[in-house]
C-alpha atoms as a PDB file:
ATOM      1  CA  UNK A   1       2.876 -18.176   4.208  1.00  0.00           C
ATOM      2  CA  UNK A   2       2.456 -18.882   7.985  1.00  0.00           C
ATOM      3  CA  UNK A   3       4.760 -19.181  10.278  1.00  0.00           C
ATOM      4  CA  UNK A   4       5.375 -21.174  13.383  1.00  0.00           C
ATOM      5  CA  UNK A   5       3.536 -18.579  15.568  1.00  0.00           C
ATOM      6  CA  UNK A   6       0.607 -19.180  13.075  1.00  0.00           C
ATOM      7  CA  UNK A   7       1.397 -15.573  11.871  1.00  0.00           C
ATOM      8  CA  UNK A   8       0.493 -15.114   8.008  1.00  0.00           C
ATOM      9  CA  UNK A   9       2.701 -13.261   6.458  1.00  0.00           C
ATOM     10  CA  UNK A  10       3.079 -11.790   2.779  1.00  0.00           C
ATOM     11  CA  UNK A  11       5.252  -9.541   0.608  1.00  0.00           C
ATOM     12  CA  UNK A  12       4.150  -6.995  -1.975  1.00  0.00           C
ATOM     13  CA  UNK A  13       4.833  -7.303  -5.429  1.00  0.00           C
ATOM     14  CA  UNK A  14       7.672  -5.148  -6.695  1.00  0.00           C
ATOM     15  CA  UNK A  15       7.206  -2.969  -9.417  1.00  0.00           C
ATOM     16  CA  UNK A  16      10.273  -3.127 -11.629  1.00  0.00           C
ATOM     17  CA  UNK A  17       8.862  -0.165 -13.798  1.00  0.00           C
ATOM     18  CA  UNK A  18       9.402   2.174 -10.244  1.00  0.00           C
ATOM     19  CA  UNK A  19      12.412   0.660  -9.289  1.00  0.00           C
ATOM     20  CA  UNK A  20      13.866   1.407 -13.000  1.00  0.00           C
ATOM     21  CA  UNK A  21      12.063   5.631 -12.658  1.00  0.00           C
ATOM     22  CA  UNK A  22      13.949   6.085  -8.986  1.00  0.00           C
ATOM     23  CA  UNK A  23      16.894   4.877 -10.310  1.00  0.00           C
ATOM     24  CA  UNK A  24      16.653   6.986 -13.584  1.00  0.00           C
ATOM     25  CA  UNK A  25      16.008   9.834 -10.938  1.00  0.00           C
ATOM     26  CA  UNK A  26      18.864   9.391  -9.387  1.00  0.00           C
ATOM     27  CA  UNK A  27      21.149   8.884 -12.498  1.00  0.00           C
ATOM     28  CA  UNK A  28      19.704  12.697 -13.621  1.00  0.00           C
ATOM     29  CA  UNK A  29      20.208  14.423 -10.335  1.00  0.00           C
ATOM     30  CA  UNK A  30      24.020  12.993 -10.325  1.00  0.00           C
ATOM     31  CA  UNK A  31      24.683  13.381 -13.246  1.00  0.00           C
ATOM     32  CA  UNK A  32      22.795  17.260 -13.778  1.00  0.00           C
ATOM     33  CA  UNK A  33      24.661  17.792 -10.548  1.00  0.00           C
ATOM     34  CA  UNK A  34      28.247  16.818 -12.178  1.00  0.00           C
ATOM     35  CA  UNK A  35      27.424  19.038 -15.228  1.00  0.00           C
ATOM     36  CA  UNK A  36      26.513  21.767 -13.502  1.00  0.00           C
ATOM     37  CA  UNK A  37      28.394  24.945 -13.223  1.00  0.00           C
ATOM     38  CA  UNK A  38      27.103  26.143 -10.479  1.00  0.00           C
ATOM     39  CA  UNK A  39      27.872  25.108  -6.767  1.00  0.00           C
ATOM     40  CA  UNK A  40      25.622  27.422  -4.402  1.00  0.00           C
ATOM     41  CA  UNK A  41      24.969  24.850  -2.259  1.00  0.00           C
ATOM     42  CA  UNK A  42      26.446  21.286  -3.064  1.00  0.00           C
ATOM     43  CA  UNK A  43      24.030  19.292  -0.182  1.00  0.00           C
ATOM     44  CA  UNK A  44      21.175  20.142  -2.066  1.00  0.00           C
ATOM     45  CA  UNK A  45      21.403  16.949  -4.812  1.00  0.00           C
ATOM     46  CA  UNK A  46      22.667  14.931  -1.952  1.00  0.00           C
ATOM     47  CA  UNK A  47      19.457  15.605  -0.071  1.00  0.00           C
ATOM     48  CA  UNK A  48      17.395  15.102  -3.292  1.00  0.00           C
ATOM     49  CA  UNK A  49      19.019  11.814  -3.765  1.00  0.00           C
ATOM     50  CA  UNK A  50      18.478  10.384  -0.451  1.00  0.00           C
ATOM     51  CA  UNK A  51      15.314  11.619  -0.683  1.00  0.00           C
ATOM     52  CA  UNK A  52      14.592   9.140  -4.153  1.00  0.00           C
ATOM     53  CA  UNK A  53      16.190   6.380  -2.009  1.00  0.00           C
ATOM     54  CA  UNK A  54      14.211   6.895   0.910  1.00  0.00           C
ATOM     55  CA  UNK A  55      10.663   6.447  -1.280  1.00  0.00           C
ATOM     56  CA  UNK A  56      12.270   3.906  -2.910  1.00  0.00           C
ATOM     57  CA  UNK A  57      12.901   2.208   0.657  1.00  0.00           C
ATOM     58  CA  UNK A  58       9.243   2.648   1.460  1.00  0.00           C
ATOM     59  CA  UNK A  59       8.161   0.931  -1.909  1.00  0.00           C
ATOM     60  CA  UNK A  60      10.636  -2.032  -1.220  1.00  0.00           C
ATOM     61  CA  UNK A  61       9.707  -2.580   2.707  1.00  0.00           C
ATOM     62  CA  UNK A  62       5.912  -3.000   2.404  1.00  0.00           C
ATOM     63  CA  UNK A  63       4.407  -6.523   3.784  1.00  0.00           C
ATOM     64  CA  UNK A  64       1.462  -7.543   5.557  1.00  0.00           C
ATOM     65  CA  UNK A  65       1.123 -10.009   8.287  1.00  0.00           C
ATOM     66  CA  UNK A  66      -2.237 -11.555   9.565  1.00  0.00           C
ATOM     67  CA  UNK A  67      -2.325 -12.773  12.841  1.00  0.00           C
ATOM     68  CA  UNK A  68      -5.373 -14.061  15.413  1.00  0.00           C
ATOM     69  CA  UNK A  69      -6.053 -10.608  16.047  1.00  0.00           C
ATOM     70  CA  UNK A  70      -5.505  -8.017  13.004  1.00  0.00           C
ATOM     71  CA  UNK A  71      -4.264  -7.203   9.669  1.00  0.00           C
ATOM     72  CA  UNK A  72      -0.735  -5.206   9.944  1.00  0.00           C
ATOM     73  CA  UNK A  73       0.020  -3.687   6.699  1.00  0.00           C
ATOM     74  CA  UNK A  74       3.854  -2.208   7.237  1.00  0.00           C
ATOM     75  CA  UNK A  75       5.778  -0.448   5.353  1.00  0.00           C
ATOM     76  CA  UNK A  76       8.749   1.819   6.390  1.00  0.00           C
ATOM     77  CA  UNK A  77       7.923   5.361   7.979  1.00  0.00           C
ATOM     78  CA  UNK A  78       3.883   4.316   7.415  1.00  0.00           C
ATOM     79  CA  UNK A  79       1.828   1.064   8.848  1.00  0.00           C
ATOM     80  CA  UNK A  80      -1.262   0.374   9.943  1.00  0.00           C
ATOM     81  CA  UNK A  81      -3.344  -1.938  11.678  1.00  0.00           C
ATOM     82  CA  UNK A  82      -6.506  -3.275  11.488  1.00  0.00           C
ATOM     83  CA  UNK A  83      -8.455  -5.467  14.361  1.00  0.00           C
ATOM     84  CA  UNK A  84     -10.101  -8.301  12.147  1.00  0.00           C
ATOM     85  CA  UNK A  85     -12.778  -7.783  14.426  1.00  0.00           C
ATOM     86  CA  UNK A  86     -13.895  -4.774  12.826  1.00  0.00           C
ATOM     87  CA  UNK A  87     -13.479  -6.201   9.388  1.00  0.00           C
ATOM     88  CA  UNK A  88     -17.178  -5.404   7.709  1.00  0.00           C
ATOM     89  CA  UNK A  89     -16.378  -6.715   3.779  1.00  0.00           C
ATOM     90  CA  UNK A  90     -13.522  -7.850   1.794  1.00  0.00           C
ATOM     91  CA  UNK A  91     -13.074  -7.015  -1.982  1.00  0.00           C
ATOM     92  CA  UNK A  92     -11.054  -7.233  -4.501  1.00  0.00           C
ATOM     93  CA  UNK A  93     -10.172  -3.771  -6.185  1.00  0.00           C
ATOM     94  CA  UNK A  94      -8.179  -1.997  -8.425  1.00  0.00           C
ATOM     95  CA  UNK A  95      -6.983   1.834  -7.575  1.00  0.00           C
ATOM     96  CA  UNK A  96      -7.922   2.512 -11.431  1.00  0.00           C
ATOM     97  CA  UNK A  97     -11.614   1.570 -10.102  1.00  0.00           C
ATOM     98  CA  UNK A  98     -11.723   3.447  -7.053  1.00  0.00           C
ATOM     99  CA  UNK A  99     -10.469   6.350  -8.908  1.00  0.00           C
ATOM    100  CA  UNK A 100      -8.111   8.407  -6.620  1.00  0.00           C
ATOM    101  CA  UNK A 101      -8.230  12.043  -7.248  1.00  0.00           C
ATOM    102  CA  UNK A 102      -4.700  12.977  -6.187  1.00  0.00           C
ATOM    103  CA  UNK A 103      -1.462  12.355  -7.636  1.00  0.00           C
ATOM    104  CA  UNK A 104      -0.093  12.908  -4.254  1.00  0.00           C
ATOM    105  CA  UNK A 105      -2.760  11.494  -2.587  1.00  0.00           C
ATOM    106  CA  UNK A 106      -0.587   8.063  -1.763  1.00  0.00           C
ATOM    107  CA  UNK A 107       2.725  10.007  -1.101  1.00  0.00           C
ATOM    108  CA  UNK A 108       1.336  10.184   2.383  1.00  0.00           C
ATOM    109  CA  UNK A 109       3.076   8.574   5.302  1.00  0.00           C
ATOM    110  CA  UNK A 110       0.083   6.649   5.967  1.00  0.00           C
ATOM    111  CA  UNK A 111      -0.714   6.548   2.170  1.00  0.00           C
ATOM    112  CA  UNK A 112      -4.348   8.461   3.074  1.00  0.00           C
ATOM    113  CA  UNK A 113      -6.286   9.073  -0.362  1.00  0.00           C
ATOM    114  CA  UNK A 114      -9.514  10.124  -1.637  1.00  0.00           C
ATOM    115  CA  UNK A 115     -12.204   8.490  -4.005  1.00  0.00           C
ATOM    116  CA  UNK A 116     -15.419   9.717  -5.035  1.00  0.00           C
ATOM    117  CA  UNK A 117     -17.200   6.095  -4.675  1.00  0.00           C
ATOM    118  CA  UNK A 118     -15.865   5.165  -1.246  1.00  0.00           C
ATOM    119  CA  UNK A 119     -14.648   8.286   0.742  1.00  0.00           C
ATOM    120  CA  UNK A 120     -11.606   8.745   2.722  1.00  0.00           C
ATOM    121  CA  UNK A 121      -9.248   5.530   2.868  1.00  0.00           C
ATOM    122  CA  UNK A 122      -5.101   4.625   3.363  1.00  0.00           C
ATOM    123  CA  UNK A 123      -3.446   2.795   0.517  1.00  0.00           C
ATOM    124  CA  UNK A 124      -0.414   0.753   1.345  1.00  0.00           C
ATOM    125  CA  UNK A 125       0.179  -0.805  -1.704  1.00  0.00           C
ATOM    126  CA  UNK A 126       2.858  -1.492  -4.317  1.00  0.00           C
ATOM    127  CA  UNK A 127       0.701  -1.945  -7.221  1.00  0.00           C
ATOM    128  CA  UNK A 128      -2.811  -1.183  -8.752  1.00  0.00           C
ATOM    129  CA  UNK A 129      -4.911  -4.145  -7.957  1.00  0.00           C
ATOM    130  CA  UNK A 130      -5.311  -5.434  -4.610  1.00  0.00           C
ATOM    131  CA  UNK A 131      -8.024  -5.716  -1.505  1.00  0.00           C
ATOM    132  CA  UNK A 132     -10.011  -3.280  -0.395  1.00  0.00           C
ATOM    133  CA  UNK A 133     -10.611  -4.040   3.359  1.00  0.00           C
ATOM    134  CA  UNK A 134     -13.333  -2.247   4.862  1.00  0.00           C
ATOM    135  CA  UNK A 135     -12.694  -2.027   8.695  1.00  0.00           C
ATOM    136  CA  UNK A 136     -13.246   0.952  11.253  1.00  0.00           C
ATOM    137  CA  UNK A 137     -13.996   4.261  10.228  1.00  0.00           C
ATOM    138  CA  UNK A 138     -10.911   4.127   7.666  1.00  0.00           C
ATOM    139  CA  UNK A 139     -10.638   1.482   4.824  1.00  0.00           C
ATOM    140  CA  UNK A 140      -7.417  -0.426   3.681  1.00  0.00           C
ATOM    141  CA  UNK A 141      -6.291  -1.117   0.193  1.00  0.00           C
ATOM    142  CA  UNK A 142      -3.311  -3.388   0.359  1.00  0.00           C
ATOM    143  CA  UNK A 143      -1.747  -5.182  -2.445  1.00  0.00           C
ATOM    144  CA  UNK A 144      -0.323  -8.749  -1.710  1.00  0.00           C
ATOM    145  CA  UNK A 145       1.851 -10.600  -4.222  1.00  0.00           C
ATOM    146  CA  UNK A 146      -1.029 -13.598  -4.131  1.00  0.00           C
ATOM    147  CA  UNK A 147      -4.031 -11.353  -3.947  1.00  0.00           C
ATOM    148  CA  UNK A 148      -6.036 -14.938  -4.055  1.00  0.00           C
ATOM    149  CA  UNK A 149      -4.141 -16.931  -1.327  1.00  0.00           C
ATOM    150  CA  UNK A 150      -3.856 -13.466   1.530  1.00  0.00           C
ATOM    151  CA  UNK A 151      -7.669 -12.830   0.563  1.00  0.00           C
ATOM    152  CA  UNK A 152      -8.853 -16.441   1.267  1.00  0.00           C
ATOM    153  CA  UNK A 153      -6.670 -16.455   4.616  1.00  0.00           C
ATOM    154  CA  UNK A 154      -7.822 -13.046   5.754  1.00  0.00           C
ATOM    155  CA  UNK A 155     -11.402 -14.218   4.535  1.00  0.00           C
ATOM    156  CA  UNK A 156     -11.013 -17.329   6.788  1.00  0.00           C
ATOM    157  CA  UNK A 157      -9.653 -15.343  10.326  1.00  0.00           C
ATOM    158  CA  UNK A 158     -12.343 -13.056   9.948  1.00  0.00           C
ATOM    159  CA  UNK A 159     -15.067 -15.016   9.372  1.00  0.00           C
ATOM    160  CA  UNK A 160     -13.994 -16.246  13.052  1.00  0.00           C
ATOM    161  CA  UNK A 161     -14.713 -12.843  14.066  1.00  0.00           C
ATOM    162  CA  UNK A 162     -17.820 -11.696  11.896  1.00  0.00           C
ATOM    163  CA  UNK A 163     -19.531 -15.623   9.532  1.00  0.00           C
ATOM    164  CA  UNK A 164     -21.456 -12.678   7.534  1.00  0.00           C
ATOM    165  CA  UNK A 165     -18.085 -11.313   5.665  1.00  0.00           C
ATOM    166  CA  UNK A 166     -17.668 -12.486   2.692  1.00  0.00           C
ATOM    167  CA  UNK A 167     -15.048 -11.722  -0.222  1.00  0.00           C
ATOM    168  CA  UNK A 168     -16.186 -10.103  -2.938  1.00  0.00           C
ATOM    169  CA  UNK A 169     -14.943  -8.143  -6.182  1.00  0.00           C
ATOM    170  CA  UNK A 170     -14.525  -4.076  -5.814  1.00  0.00           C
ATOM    171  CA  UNK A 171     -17.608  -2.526  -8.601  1.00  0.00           C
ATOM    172  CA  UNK A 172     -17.974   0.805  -9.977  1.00  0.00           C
ATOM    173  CA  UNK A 173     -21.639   1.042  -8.824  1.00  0.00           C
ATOM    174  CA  UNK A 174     -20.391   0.200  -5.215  1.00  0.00           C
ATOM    175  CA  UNK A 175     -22.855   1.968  -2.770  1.00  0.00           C
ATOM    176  CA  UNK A 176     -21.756   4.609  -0.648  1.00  0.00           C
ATOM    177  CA  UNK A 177     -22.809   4.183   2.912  1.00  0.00           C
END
């Protein structure tokens, strides 16, 4: 949805399913913590249960704004920019497809992961399918709540930049360059 700057800006969709396991989490760690006899050090479940909040923060805060110049995909403690400029091809992609290796992979700050068809690239996403933007020496996956709508947009500012990029959908025989 743009605003009157002419800023584009969308949310992330989210998942109810992680909001419901981080708030499981934290029901355990209380309530293991209120069971417990031991007390050797009584800041430790405190510290575990800020830390659940804290991921749960980052899952909450990520959004991605599109304006004349780049692609901001924020999120707390972990954003990233990319100059439309250097946008080379837009897809549509699931992380399924793309096949991350580590579980941990996306736990990153900047969300960095690893797949065997497409290298090295950051992930700051809320959910599984999304748009694989491939720009710089880094790609982006982001995942917009209207995948459609934020593609066709970011499709539209950079074609101002580069006519030849066009949208496309994410394929397991993608070519590695």
């Amino acid at each position: 949805m743009s605003d009157t700057t002419g800023r584009f800006r969308a949310g992330a969709p989210v998942s109810a399913g992680v909001v419901f396991l981080y708030g499981l989490l934290v029901v355990i760690v209380v309530y293991a913590t209120s069971r417990a006899s031991f007390s050797s050090n009584p800041i430790v479940p405190e510290f575990l249960v800020a830390v659940l909040f804290l991921f749960l923060a980052r899952h909450v805060s990520t959004y991605y704004v599109l304006d004349d110049r780049a692609l901001h995909a924020r999120r707390l403690f972990g954003s990233r920019s990319v100059p439309l400029e250097q946008v080379r091809m837009l897809e549509f992609a699931n992380l399924r497809d793309l096949g991350p290796v580590s579980f941990f992979g996306g736990w990153g700050w900047r969300g960095r992961m690893w797949s065997p068809l497409i290298q090295t690239f950051d992930a700051i996403h809320t959910v599984s399918a999304g748009i694989l933007v491939t720009a710089g020496d880094v790609p982006l996956f982001v995942s917009p709540k209207h995948p459609e709508e934020f593609a066709a947009e970011l499709s539209r500012r950079v074609r101002s930049y580069n006519p030849s990029v066009e949208l496309s959908s994410f394929s397991r025989d993608h070519s590695v360059a």
